[in-house]
Protein backbone atom coordinates (compact mmCIF):
# COMPACT_ATOMS: atom_id res chain seq x y z
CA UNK A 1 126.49 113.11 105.06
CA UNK A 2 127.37 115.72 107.85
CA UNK A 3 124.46 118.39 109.08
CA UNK A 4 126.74 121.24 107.86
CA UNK A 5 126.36 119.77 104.18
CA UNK A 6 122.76 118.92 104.64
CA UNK A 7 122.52 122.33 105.83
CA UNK A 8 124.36 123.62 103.03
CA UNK A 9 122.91 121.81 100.15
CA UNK A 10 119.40 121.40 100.95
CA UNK A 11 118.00 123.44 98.56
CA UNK A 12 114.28 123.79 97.24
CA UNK A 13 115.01 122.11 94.20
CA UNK A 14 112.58 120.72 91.21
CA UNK A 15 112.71 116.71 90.89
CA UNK A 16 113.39 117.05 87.03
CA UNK A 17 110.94 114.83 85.87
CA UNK A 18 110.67 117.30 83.04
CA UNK A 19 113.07 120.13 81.33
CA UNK A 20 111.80 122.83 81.95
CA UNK A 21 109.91 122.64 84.73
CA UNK A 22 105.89 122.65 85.40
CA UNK A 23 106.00 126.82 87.19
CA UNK A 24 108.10 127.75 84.01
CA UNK A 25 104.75 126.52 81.87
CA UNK A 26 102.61 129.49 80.03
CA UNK A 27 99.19 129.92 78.79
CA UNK A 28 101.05 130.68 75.25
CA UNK A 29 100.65 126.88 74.59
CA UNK A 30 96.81 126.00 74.59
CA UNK A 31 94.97 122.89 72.73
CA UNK A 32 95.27 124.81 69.26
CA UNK A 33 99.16 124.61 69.39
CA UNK A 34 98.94 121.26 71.17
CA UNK A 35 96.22 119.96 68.48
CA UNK A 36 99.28 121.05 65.65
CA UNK A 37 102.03 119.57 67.62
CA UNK A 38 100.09 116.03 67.93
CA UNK A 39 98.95 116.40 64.00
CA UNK A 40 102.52 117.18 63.12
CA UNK A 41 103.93 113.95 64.83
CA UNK A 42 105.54 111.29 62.45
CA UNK A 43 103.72 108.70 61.80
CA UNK A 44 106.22 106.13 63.40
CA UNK A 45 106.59 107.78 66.61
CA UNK A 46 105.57 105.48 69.29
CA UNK A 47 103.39 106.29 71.81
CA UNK A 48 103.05 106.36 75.83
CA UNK A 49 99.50 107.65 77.84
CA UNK A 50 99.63 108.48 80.61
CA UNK A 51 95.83 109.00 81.83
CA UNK A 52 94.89 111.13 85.36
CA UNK A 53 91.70 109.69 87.47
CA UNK A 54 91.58 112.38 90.21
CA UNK A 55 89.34 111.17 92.73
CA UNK A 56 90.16 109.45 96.15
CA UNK A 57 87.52 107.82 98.51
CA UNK A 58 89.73 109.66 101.64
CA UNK A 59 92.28 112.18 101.51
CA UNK A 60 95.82 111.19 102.84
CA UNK A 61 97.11 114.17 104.35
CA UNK A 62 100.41 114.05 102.97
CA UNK A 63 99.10 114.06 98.95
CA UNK A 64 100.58 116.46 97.19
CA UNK A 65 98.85 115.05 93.80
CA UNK A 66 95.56 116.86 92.30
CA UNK A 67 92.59 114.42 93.77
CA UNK A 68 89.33 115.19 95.24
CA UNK A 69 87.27 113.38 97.66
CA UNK A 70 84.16 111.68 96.82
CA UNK A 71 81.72 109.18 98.14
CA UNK A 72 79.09 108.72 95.07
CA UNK A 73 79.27 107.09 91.76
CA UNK A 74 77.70 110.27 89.70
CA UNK A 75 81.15 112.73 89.79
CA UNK A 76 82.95 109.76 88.32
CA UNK A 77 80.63 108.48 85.84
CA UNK A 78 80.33 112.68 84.50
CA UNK A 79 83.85 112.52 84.01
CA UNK A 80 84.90 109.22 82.32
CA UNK A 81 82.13 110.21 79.87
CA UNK A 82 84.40 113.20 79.35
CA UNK A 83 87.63 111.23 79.68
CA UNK A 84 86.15 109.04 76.83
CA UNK A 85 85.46 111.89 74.91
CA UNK A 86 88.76 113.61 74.88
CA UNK A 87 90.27 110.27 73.92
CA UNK A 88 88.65 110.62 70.68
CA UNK A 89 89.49 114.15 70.17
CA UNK A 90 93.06 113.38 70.50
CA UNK A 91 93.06 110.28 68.32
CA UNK A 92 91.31 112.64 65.74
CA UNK A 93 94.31 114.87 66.07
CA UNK A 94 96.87 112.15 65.68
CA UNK A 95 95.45 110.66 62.74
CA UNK A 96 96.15 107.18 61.42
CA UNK A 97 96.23 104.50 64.25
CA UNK A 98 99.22 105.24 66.53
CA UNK A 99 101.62 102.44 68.41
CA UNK A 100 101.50 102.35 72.26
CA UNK A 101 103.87 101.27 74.29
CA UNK A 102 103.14 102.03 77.53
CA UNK A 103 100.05 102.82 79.74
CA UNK A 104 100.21 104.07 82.99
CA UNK A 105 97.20 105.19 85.25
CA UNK A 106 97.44 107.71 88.50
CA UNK A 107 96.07 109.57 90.50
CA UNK A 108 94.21 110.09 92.57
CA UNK A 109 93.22 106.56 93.08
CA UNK A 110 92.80 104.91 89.76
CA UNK A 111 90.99 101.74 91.47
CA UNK A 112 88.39 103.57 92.27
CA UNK A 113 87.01 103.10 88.62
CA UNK A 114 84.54 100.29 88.79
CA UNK A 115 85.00 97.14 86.71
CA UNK A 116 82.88 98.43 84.06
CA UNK A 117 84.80 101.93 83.59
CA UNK A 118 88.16 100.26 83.22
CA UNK A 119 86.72 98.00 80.71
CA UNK A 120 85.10 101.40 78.63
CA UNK A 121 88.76 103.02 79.00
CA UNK A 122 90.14 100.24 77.55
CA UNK A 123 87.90 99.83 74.93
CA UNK A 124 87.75 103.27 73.72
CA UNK A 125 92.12 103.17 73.86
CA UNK A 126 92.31 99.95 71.80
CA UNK A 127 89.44 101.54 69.19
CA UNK A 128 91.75 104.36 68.25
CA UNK A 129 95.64 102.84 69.49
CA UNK A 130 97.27 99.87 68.53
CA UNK A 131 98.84 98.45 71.32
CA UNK A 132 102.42 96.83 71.14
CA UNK A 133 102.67 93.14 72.21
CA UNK A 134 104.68 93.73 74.41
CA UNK A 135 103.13 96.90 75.83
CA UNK A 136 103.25 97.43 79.51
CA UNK A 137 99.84 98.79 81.59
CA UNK A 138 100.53 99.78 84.73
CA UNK A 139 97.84 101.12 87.12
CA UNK A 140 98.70 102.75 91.05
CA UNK A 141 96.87 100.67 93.64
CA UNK A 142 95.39 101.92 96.25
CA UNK A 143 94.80 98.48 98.46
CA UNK A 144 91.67 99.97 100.83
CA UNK A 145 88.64 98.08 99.64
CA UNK A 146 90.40 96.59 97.07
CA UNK A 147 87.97 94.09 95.88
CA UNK A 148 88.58 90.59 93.95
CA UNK A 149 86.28 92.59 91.31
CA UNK A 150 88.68 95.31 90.80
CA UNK A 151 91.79 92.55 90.28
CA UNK A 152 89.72 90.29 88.05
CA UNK A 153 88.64 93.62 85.43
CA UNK A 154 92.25 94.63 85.88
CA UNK A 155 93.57 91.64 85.07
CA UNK A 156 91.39 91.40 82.02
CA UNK A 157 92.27 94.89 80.60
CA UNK A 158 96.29 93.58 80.12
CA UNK A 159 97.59 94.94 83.40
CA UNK A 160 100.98 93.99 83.83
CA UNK A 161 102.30 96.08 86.12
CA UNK A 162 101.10 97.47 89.65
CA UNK A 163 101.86 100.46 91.79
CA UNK A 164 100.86 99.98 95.24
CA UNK A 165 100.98 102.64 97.55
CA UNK A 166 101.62 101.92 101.13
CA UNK A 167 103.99 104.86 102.84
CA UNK A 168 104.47 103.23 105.93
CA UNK A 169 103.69 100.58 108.59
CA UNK A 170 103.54 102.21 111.57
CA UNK A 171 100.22 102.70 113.03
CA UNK A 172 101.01 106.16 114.48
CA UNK A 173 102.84 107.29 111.38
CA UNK A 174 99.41 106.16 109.33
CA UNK A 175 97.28 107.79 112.00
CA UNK A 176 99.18 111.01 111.55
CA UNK A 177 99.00 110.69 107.69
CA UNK A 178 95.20 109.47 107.63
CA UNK A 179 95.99 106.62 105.98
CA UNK A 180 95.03 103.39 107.65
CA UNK A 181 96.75 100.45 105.90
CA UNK A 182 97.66 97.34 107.95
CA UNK A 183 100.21 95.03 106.20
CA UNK A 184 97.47 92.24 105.95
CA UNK A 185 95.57 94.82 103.20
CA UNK A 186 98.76 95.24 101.21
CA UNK A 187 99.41 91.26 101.18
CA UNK A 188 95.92 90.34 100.06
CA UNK A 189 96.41 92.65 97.16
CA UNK A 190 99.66 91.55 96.29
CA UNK A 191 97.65 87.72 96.59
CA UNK A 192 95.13 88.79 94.56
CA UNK A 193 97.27 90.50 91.47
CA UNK A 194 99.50 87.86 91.72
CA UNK A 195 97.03 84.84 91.10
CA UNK A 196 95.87 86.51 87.91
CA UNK A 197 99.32 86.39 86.08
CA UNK A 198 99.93 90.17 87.45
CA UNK A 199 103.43 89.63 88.47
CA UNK A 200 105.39 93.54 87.95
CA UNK A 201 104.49 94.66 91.57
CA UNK A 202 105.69 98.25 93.01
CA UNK A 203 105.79 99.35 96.11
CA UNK A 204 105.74 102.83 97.25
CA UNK A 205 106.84 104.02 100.44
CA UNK A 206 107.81 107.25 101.89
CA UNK A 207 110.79 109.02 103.91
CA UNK A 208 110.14 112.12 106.02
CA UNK A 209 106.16 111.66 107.60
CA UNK A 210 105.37 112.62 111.02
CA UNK A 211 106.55 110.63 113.68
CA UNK A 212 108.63 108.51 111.14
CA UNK A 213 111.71 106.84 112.60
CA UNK A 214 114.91 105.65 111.03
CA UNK A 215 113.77 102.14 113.13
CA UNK A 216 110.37 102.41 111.95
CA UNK A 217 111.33 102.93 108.31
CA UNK A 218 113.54 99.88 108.41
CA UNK A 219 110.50 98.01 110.19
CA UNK A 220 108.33 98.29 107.09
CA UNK A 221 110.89 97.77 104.49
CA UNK A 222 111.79 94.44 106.32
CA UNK A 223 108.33 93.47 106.57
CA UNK A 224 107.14 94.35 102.97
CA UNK A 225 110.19 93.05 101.69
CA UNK A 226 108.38 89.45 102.40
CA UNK A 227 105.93 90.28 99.66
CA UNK A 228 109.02 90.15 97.00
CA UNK A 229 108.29 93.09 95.20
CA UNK A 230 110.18 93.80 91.91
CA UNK A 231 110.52 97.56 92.62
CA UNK A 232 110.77 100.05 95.51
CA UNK A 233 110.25 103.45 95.49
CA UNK A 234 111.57 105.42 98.41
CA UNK A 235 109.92 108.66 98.16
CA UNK A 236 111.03 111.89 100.53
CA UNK A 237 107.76 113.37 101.97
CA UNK A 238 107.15 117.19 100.36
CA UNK A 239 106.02 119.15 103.03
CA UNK A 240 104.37 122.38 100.87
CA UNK A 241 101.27 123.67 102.61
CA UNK A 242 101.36 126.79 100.86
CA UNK A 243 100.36 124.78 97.71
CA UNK A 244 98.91 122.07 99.31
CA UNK A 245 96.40 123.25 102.16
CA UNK A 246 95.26 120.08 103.92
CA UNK A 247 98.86 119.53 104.66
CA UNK A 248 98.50 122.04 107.09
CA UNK A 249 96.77 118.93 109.10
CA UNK A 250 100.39 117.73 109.21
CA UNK A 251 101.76 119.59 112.58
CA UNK A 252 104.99 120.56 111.53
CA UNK A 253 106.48 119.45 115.36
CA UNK A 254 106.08 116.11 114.55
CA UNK A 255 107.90 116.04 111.44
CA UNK A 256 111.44 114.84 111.43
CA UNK A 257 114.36 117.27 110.93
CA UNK A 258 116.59 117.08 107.44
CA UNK A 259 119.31 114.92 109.51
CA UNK A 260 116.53 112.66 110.96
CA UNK A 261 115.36 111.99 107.25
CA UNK A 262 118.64 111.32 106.15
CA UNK A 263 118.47 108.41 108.21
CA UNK A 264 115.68 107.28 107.11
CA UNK A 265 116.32 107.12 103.70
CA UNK A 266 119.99 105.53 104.50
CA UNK A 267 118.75 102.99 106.31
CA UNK A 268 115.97 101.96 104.49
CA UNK A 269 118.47 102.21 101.42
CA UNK A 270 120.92 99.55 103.35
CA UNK A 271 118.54 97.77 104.34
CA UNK A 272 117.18 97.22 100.16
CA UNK A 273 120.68 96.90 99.02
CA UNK A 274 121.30 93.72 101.63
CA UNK A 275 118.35 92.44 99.90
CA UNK A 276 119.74 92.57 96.52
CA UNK A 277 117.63 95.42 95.32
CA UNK A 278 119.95 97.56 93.41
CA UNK A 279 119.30 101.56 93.94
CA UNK A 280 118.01 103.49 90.82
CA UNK A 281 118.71 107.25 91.05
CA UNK A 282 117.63 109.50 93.20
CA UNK A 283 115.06 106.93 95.12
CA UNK A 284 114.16 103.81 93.29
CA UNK A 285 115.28 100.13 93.83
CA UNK A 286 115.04 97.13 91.68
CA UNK A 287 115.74 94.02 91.13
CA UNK A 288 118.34 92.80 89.65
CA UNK A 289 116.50 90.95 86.86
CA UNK A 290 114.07 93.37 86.56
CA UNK A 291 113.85 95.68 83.50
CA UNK A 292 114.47 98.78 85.10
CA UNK A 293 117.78 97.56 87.08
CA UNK A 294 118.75 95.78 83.79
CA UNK A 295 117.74 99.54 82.12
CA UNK A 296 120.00 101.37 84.55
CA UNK A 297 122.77 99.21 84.03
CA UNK A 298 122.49 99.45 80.26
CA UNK A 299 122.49 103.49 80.63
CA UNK A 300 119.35 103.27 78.99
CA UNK A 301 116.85 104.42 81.94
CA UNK A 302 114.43 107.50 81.43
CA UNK A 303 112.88 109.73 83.69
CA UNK A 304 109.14 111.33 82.80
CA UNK A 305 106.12 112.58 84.48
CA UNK A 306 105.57 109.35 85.84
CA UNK A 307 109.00 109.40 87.83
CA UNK A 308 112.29 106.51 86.72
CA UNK A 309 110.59 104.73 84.24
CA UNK A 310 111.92 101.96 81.30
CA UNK A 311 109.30 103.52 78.92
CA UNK A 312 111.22 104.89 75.29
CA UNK A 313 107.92 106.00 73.55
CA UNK A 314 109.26 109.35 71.78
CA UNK A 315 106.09 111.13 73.14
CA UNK A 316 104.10 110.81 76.10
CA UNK A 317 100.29 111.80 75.89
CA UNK A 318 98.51 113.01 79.05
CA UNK A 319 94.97 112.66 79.20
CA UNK A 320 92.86 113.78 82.42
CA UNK A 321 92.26 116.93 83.95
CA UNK A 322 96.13 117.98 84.84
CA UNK A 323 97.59 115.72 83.24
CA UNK A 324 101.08 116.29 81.61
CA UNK A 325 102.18 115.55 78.09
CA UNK A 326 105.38 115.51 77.02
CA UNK A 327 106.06 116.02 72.52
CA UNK A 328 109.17 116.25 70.21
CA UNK A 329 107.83 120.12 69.72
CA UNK A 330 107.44 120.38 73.65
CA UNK A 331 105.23 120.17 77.21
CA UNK A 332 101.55 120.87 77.63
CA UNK A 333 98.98 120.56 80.45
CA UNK A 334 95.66 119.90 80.78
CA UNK A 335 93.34 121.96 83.49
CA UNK A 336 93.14 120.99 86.79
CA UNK A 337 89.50 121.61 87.28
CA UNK A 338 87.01 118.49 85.95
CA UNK A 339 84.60 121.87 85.26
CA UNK A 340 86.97 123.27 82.63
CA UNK A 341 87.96 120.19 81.31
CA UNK A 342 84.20 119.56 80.32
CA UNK A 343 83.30 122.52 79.29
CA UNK A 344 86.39 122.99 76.92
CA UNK A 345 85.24 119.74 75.62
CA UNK A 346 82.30 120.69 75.38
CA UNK A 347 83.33 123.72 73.02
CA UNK A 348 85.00 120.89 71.13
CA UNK A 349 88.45 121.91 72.43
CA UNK A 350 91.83 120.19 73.07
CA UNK A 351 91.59 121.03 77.77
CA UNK A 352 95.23 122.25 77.30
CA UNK A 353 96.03 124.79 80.09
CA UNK A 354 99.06 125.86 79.56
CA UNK A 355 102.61 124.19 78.52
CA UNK A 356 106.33 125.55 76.94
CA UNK A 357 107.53 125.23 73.54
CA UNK A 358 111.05 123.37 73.10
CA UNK A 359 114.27 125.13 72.06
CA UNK A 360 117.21 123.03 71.20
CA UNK A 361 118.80 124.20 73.98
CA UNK A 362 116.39 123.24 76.28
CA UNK A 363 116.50 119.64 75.07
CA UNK A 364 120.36 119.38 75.17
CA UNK A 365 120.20 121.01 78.83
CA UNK A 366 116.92 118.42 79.64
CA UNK A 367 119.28 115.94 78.33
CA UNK A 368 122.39 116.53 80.42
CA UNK A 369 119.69 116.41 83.71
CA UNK A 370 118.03 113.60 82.91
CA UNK A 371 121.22 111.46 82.79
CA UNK A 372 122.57 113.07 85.77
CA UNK A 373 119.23 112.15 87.60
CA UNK A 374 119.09 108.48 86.36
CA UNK A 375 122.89 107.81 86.30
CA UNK A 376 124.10 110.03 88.97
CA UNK A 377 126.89 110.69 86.15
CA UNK A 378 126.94 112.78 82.77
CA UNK A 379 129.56 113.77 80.20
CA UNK A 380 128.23 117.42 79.66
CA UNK A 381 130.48 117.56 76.78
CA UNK A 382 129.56 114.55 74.54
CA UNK A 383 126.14 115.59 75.31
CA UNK A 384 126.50 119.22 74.27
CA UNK A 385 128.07 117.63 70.57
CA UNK A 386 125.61 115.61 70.12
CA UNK A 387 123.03 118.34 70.22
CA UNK A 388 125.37 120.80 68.30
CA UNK A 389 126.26 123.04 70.98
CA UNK A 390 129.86 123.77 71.94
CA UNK A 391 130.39 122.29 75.11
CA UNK A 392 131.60 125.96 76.74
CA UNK A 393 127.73 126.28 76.84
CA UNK A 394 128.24 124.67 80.35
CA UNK A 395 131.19 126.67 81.69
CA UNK A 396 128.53 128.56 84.32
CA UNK A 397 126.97 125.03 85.24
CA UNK A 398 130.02 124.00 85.82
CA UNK A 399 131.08 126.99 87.60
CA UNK A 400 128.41 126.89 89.79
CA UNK A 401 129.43 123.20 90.82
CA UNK A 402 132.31 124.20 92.70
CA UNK A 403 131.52 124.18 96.00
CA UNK A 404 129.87 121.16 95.58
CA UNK A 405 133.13 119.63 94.34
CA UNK A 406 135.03 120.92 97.17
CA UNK A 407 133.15 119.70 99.46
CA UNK A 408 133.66 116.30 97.50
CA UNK A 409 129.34 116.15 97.20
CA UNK A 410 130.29 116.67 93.10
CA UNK A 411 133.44 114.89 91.57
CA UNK A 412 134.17 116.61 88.19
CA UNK A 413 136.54 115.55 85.40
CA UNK A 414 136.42 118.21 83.13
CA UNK A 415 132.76 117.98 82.11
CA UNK A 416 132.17 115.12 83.45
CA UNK A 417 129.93 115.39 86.25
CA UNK A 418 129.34 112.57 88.48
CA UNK A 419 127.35 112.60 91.92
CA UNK A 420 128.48 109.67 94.49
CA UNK A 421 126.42 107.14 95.97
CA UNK A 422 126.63 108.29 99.18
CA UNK A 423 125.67 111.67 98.05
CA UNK A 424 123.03 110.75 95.47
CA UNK A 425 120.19 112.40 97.52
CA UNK A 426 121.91 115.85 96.32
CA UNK A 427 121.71 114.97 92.73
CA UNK A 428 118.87 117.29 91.85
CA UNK A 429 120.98 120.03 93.89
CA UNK A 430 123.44 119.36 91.69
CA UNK A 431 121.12 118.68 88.26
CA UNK A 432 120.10 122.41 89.28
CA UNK A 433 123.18 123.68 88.62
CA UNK A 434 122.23 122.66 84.40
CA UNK A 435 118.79 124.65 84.85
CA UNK A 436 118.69 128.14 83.02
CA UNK A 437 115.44 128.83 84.13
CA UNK A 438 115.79 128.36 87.74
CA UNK A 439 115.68 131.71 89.69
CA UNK A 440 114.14 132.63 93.07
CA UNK A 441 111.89 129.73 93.52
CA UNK A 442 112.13 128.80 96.75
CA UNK A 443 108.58 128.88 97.34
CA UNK A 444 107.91 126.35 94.26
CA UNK A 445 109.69 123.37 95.21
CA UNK A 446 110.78 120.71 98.38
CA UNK A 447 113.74 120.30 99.68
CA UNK A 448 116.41 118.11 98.02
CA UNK A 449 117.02 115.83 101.11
């Protein structure tokens, strides 16, 4: 990719992991509506959690999730007694015992919980869900003073999948992020999972820190690539201090420029691909064998709150200050503040901040960017039948694509809309082009690249 196109399409972009987007949320939709919309569900609908723990024992300076800081037991105990309790209260909305699918835990740092919480979590989820036999449980790792405590309770709760978080290798890089990780910390957790039948291991790294370098980046995907992980995530840095304030620790000097993290990423990317990881949209890699490549490769791959996922569940339940749920009927989102959630619970309220109501054209346009993001490739057309739109819904989309194509970033075929590999950091550039709410909101999002 050439710095005039970087230039050109770098645009402050939303990462899609919903349709619409978090900023177009409104306080219209507040635990009343939600409490209908989960009552209203059909009984067969299978279920995904997702559930938010949003404390961290130190803050990395490049977060840009909802977490806060703390050093003593009593914060956390105060609110998985409230976590607890708005498990019930949504179980009492849903009714009869509900299928789950899928479990996943973030942050924050999840494993921060102590033995005895995750065992409480779980017990008060398998009192009110029944869990699929094949259901997966995946929790994000953080590997500091990760203790043979916290693998053993994890291990007994059904984890079978693990997120660890690493970023980078570099000791300067981690120094300039606050987050001190040598590799040896990562391996013993890896170790540690691994000897108690954990075996679906993720890694998470990142593109675009301070003082990151194209050789550096290839440095620890060559080293962590020793620890055989089934997935990679390769995620581009979001510099936004004007929504996150301790980035401003960050010195914006020592960050790279767009054509410096292009490099990053496609180097890191080749070096992945010569190990037989297969790329996965916009910034995952997988295994061959694993389920997500297999996923991908079946068109079948999903994208949620969570990021790429192989998850199917027809609704996703958020539970956790900020967390985000995603119905048939449409989005909601808890409150970020652990003050608001209790005392909403408290009132004996659903903590629902805000969210959006669904219109069908909002799922058939959610639809279209969701397979662009996890294919790189979408027949706009079929799409729009399938909803019961005439395709000429898309005629501006498309319209709006043409520079893109010109500048061969975009091929088109009619409405067929496909985003090359060597292009596919672009593709929510070019998912944006599908977005009807997307107006003036530079300030909202990172960059695409």
């Amino acid at each position: 990719m050439t710095p005039d196109l970087i230039t050109k399409y770098d645009a402050r972009v939303p990462r899609y992991t919903s349709y619409p987007t978090a900023p177009h949320f409104h306080a219209g939709v507040d635990g009343s509506r939600y409490g209908q919309w989960l009552a209203h569900l059909d009984s067969d609908t299978d279920l995904s959690l997702y559930i938010h723990i949003p404390f961290c024992d130190t803050l990395c300076w490049f977060c840009g999730c909802l977490t806060t800081v703390v050093n003593r037991p009593e914060p956390i105990r105060h609110y998985m007694d409230y976590l607890l309790q708005e498990i019930d209260r949504v179980a009492e909305q849903l009714g009869d015992t509900r299928r789950v699918t899928h479990v996943h835990m973030g942050g924050g740092s999840p494993t921060i919980l102590s033995p005895d919480q995750f065992h409480a979590l779980f017990d008060r989820l398998r009192k009110h869900f029944t869990f699929t036999d094949n259901v997966e449980i995946a929790v994000e790792v953080d590997p500091r003073g990760f203790k043979e405590s916290a693998a053993d309770a994890l291990a007994e709760i059904g984890l079978t999948r693990a997120s660890i978080g690493v970023q980078d290798l570099d000791p300067e890089v981690q120094k300039a992020v606050n987050r001190i990780q040598p590799f040896e910390t990562t391996r013993d957790v890896v170790d540690m999972l691994r000897a108690r039948g954990v075996n679906g291991l993720n890694i998470d790294l990142m593109y675009g820190l301070p003082h990151q370098t194209a050789p550096g980046t290839v440095a620890t995907v060559q080293r962590l690539m020793t620890l055989s992980p089934d997935r990679v995530a390769l995620f581009g840095y979001a510099h936004v201090p004007w929504m996150k304030k301790h980035q401003r620790l960050i010195s914006e000097d020592d960050l790279p420029t767009a054509q410096q993290r292009l490099d990053q990423f496609d180097r890191a990317s080749a070096t992945l691909r010569d190990g037989g990881y297969v790329p996965i949209g916009l910034d995952h890699f997988a295994h061959p064998k694993d389920p997500m490549a297999q996923a991908h490769a079946a068109g079948e791959l999903h994208r949620n709150f969570q990021g790429y996922t192989t998850d199917n569940a027809q609704a996703l339940v958020g539970l956790g200050v900020s967390a985000i749920g995603g119905l048939p009927q449409g989005h909601a989102q808890n409150v970020k503040a652990v003050r608001d959630y209790a005392e909403m619970l408290d009132r004996g309220e659903l903590p629902i901040e805000r969210g959006i109501e669904l219109t069908a054209e909002d799922r058939l346009r959610g639809d279209v960017i969701g397979r662009l993001m996890c294919d790189l490739t979408v027949d706009a057309a079929a799409v729009a039948r399938e909803h019961g739109f005439d395709p000429a819904i898309f005629h501006d989309a498309l319209d709006q694509l043409d520079d893109m194509v010109a500048d061969g970033v975009v091929q088109r075929d009619g409405y067929v809309v496909t985003v090359p590999d060597t292009y596919r950091l672009l593709v929510r550039t070019a998912a944006s082009a599908f977005d009807a709410y997307l107006q003036n909101s530079e300030r909202r999002h990172a960059t695409a690249v």
